[in-house]
C-alpha atoms as a PDB file:
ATOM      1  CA  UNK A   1     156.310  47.883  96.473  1.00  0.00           C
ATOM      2  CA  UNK A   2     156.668  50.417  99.576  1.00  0.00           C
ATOM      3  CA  UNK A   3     157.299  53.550  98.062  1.00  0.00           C
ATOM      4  CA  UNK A   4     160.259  55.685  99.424  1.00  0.00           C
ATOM      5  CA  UNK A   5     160.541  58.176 102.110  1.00  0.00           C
ATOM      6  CA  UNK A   6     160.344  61.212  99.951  1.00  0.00           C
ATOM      7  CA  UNK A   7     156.756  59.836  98.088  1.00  0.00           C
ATOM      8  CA  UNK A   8     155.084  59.054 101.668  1.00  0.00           C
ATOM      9  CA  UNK A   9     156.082  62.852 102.469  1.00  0.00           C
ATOM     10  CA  UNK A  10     154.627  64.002  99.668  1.00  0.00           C
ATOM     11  CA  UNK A  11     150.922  62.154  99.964  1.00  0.00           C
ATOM     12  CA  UNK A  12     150.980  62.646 103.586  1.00  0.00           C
ATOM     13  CA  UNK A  13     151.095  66.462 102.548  1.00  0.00           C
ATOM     14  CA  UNK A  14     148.209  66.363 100.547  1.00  0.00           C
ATOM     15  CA  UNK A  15     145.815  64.213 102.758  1.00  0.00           C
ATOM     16  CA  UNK A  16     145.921  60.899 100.816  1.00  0.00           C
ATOM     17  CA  UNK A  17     145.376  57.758 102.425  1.00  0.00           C
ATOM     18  CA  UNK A  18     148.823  56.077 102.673  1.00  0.00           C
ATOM     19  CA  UNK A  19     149.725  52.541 104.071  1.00  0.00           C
ATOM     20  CA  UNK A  20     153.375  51.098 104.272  1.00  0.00           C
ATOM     21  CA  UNK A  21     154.684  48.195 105.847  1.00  0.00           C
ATOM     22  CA  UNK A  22     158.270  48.976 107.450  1.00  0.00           C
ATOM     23  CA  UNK A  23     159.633  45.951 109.320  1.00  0.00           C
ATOM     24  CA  UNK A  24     156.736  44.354 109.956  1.00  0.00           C
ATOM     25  CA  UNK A  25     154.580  47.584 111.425  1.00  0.00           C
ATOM     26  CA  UNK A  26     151.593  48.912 109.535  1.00  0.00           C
ATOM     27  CA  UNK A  27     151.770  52.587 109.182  1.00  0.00           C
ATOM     28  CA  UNK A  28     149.056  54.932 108.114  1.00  0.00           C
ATOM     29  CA  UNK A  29     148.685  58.263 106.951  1.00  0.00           C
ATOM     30  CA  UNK A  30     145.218  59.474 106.920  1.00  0.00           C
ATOM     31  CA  UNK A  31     143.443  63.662 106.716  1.00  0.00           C
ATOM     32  CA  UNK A  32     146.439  64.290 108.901  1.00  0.00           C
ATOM     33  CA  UNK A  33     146.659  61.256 111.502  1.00  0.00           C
ATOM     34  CA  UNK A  34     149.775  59.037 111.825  1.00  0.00           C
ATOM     35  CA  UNK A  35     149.281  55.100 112.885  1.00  0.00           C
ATOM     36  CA  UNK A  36     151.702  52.883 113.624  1.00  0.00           C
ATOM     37  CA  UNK A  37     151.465  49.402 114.997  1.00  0.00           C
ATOM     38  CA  UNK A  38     150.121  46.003 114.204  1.00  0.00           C
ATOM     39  CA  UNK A  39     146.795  46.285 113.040  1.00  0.00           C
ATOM     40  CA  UNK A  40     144.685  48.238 111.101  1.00  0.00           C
ATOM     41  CA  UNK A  41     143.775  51.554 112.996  1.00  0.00           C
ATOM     42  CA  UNK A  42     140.883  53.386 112.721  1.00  0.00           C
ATOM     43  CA  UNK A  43     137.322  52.785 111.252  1.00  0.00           C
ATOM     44  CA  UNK A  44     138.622  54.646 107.428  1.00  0.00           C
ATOM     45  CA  UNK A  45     142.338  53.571 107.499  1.00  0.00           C
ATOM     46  CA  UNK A  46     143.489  56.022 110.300  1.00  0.00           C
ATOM     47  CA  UNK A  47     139.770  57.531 111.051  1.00  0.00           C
ATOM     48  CA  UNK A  48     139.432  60.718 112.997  1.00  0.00           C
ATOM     49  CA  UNK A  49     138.498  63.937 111.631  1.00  0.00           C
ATOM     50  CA  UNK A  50     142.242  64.904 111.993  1.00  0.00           C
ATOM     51  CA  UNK A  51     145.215  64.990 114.364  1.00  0.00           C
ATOM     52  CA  UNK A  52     145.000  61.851 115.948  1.00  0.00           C
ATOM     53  CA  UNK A  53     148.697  59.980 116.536  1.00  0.00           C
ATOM     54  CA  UNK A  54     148.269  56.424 117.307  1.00  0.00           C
ATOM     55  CA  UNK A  55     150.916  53.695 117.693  1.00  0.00           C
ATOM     56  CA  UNK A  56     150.822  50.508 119.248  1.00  0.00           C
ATOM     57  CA  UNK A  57     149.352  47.460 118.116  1.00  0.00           C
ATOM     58  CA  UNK A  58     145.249  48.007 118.249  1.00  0.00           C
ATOM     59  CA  UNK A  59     145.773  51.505 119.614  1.00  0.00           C
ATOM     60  CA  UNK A  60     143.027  53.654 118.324  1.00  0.00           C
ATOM     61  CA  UNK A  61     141.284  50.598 116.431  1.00  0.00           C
ATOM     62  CA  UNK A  62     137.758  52.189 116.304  1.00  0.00           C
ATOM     63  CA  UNK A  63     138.587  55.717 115.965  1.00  0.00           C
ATOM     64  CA  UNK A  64     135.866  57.142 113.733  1.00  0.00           C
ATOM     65  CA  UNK A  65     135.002  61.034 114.139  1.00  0.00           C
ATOM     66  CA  UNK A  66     137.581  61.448 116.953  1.00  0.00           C
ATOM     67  CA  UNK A  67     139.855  63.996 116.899  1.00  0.00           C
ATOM     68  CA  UNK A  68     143.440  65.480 118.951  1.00  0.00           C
ATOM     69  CA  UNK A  69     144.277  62.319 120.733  1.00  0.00           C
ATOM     70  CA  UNK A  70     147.414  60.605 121.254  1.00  0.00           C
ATOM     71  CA  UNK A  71     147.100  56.790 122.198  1.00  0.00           C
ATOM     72  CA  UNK A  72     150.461  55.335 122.875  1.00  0.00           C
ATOM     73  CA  UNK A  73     150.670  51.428 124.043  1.00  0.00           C
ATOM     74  CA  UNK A  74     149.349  48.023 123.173  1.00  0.00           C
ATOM     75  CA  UNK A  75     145.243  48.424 122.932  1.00  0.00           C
ATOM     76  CA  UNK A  76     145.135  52.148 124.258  1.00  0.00           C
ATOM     77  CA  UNK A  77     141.947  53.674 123.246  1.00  0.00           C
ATOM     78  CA  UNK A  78     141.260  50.636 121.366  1.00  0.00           C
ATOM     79  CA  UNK A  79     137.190  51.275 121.852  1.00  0.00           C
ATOM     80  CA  UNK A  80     137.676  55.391 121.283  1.00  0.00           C
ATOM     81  CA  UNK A  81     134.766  56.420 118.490  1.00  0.00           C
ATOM     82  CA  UNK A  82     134.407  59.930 119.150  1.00  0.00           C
ATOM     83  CA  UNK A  83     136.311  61.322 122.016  1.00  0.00           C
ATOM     84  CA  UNK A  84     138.610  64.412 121.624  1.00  0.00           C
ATOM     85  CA  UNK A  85     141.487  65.673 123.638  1.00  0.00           C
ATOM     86  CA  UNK A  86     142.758  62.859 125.142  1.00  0.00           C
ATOM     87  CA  UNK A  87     146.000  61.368 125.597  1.00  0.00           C
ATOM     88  CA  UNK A  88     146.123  57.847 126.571  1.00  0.00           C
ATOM     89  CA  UNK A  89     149.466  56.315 127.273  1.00  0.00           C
ATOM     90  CA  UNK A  90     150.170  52.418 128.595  1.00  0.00           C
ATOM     91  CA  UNK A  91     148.831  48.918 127.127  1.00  0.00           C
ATOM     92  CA  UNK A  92     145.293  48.517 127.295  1.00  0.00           C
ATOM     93  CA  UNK A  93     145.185  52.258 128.827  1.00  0.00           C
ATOM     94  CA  UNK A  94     141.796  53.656 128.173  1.00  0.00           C
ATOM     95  CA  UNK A  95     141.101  50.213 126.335  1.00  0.00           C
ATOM     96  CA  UNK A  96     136.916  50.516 126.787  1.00  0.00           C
ATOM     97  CA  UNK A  97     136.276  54.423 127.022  1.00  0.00           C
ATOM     98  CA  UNK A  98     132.620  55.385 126.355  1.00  0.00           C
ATOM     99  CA  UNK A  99     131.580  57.404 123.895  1.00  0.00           C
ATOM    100  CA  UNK A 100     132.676  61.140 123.428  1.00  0.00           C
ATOM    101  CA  UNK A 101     135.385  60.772 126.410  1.00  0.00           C
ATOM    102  CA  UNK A 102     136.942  64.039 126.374  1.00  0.00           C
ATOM    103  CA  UNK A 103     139.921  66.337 127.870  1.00  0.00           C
ATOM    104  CA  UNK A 104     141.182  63.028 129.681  1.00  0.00           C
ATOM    105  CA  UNK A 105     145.001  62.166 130.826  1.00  0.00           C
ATOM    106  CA  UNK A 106     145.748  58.354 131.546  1.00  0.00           C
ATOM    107  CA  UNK A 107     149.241  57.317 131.695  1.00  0.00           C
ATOM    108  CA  UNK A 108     149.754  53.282 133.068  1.00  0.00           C
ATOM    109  CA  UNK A 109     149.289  49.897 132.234  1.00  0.00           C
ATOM    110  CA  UNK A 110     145.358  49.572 132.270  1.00  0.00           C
ATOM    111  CA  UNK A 111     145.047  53.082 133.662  1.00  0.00           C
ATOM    112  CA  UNK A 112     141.210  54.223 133.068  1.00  0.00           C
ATOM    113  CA  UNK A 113     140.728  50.341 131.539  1.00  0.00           C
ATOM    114  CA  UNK A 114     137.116  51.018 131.422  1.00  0.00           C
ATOM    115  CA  UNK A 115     135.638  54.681 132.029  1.00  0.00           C
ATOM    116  CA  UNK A 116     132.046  54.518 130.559  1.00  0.00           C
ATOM    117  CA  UNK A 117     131.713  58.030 129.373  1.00  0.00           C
ATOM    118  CA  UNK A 118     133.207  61.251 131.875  1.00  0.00           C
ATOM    119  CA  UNK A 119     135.216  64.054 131.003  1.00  0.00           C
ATOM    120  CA  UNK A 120     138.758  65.693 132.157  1.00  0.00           C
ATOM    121  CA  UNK A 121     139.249  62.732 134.066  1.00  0.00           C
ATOM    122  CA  UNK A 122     143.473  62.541 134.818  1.00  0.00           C
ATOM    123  CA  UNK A 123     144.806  59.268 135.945  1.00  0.00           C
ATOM    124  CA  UNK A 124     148.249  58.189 136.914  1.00  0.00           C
ATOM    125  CA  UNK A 125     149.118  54.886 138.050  1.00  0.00           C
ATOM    126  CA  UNK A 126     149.079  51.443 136.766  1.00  0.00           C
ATOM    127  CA  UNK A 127     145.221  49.623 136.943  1.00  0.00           C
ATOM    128  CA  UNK A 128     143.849  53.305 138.507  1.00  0.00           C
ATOM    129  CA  UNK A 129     140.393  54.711 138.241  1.00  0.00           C
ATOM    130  CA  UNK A 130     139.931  51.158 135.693  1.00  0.00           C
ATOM    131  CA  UNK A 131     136.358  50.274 136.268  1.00  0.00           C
ATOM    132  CA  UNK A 132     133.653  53.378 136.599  1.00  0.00           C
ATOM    133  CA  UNK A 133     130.872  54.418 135.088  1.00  0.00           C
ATOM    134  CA  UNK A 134     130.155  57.953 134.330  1.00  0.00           C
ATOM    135  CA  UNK A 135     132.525  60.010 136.173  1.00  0.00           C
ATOM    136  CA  UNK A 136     134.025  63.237 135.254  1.00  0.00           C
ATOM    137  CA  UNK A 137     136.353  65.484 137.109  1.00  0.00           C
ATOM    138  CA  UNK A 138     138.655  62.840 139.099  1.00  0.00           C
ATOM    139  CA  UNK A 139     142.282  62.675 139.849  1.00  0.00           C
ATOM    140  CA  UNK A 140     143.762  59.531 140.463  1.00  0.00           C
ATOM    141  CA  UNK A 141     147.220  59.020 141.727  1.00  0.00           C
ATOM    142  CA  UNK A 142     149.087  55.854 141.993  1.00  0.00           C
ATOM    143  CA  UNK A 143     148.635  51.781 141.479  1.00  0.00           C
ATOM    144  CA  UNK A 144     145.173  51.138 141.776  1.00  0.00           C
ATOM    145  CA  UNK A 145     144.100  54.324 143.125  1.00  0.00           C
ATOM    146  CA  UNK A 146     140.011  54.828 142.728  1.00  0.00           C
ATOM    147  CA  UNK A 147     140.190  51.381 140.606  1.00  0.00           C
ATOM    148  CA  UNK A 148     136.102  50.399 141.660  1.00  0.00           C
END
């Protein structure tokens, strides 16, 4: 039986691992990160070393020792291990990030789809900056803008 509001308040204060079903949606309390969505999130039932908000369905799926992100949208930094500082906002935004992707802004539908590692990369526009290798330090503005 899903326990009540007040009793998820209470382990989420003391860093418990917490799952509850509500409607249908999966949520997850976990050392201070909050998923929501359809699957399971998160290597250790939220993952992260802390601070990490998640929701959408596969959002955040592998997070492991990543910490201060926000993934909002259908698959958004579904592949994000280790990476810190990013917020990651549209379905399948950010989907295949490399490893230790840090400081980076994407906001669109496949927006960043598939930066292989790169820093304070910040991305705006639906399918933009989606298939690079590498690359750090880029601004991308607008529907497919820097996509190859």
């Amino acid at each position: 039986m899903a326990p009540n509001f007040g009793e998820f308040i209470v382990t989420a204060l003391f860093g418990t691992t917490h799952e509850f079903i509500c409607k249908d949606v999966l949520i997850i309390v976990h050392h201070n990160d909050l998923a929501a969505g359809f699957s399971h999130h998160g290597n250790n039932g939220g993952g992260g070393n802390g601070s990490n908000a998640v929701f959408g369905a596969s959002a955040g799926n592998n997070i492991d020792s990543a910490y201060e992100n926000v993934f909002i949208g259908n698959n958004a930094g579904a592949t994000v291990q280790t990476g810190y500082y990013n917020t990651i906002v549209g379905a399948n935004a950010g989907t295949v990030l490399g490893t230790g992707t840090a400081n980076t802004t994407l906001v669109g539908w496949r927006a960043g789809l598939s930066i292989q590692g790169g820093t304070r990369n910040t991305v705006l526009g639906a399918d933009a900056l989606s298939f690079v290798n590498a690359t750090s330090d880029n601004v991308a503005i607008g529907h497919t803008a820097g996509k190859n």
